[in-house]
Protein backbone atom coordinates (compact mmCIF):
# COMPACT_ATOMS: atom_id res chain seq x y z
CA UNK A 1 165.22 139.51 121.24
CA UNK A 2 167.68 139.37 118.12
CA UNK A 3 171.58 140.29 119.34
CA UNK A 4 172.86 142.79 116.85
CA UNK A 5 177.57 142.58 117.23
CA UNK A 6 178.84 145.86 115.43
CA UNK A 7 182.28 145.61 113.88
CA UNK A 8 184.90 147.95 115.00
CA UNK A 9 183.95 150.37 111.57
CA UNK A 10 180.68 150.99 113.04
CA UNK A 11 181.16 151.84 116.77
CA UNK A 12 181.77 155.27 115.96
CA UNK A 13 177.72 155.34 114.67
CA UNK A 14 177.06 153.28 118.29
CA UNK A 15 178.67 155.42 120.62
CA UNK A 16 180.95 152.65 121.03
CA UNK A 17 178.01 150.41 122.05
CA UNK A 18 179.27 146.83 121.16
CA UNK A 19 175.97 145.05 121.26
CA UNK A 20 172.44 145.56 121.50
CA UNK A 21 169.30 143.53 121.41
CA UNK A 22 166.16 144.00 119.00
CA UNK A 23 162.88 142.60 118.64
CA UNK A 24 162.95 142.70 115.11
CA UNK A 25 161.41 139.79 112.84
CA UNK A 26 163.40 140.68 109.44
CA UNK A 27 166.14 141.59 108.35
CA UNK A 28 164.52 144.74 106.62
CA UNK A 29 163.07 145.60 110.05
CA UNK A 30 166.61 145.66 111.55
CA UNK A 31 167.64 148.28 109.21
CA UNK A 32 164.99 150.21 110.16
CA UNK A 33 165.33 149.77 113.93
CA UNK A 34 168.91 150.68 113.57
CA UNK A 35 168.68 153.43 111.71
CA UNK A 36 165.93 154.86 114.39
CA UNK A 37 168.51 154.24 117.21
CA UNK A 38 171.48 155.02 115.47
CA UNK A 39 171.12 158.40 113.20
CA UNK A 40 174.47 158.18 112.11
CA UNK A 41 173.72 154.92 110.10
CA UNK A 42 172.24 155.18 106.78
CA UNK A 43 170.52 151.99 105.05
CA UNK A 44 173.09 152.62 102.38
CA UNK A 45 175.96 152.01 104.98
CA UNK A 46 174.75 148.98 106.27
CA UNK A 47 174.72 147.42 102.82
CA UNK A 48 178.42 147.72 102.12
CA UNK A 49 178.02 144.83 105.02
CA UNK A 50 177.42 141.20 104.83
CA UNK A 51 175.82 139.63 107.85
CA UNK A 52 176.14 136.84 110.04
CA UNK A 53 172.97 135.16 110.92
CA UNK A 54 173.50 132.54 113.93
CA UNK A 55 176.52 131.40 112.22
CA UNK A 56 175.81 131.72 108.52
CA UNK A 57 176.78 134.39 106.17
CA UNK A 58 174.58 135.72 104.09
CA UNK A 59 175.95 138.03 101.27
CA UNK A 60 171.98 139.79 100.37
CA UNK A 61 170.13 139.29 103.32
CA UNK A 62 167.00 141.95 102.64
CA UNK A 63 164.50 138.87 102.37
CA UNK A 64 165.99 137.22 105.35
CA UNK A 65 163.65 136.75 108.59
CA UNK A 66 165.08 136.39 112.17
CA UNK A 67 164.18 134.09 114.96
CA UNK A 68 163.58 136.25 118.40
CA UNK A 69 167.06 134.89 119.68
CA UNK A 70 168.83 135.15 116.39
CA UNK A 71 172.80 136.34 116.61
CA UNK A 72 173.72 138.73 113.77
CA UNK A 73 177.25 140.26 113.33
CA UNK A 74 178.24 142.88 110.76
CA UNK A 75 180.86 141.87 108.21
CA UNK A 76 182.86 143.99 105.88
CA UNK A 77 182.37 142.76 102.62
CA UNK A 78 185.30 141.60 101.09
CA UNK A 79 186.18 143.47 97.38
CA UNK A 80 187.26 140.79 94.65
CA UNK A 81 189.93 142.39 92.24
C-alpha cells in the first residue's frame, strides 16, 4: 500500500492523522480516496500542493501512477513573485 505524509496545513482535514496507507494505483485515484476519507479535503485543495513521489517532486502529478509501496508527501507549492 502507497504511504500518504500530510504537511502540518492539512492535519486539521486528518484529524491530526500524520500518515496513512492507500492502495491506490494513480495519482488521480489518491485524490479520490482522500477525499472519501477525508470530507474536509476538496480536489481543489490538494492542487495548491506539489507532491513527493518516493523522493521526486512532481509539480502536475494528475497523470502520475504509483507503485503499491510508493511514499508521497504533500508540499506547499512555492509562489514565484
Amino acid at each position: 500500500m502507497a504511504k500518504i505524509i500530510f504537511n502540518s496545513a492539512q492535519l486539521r482535514f486528518t484529524n491530526e492523522v500524520q500518515q496513512v496507507e492507500l492502495a491506490v494505483k494513480s495519482y488521480r485515484e489518491l485524490l479520490k480516496e482522500l477525499v472519501n476519507l477525508y470530507p474536509g479535503m476538496s480536489p481543489d485543495d490538494l492542487g495548491n500542493y506539489m507532491i513527493m513521489i518516493d523522493g521526486l517532486i512532481i509539480q502536475t502529478p494528475f497523470l502520475e501512477k504509483l507503485d503499491p509501496e510508493s511514499e508521497l508527501i504533500f508540499i506547499r507549492k512555492i509562489a514565484a513573485g
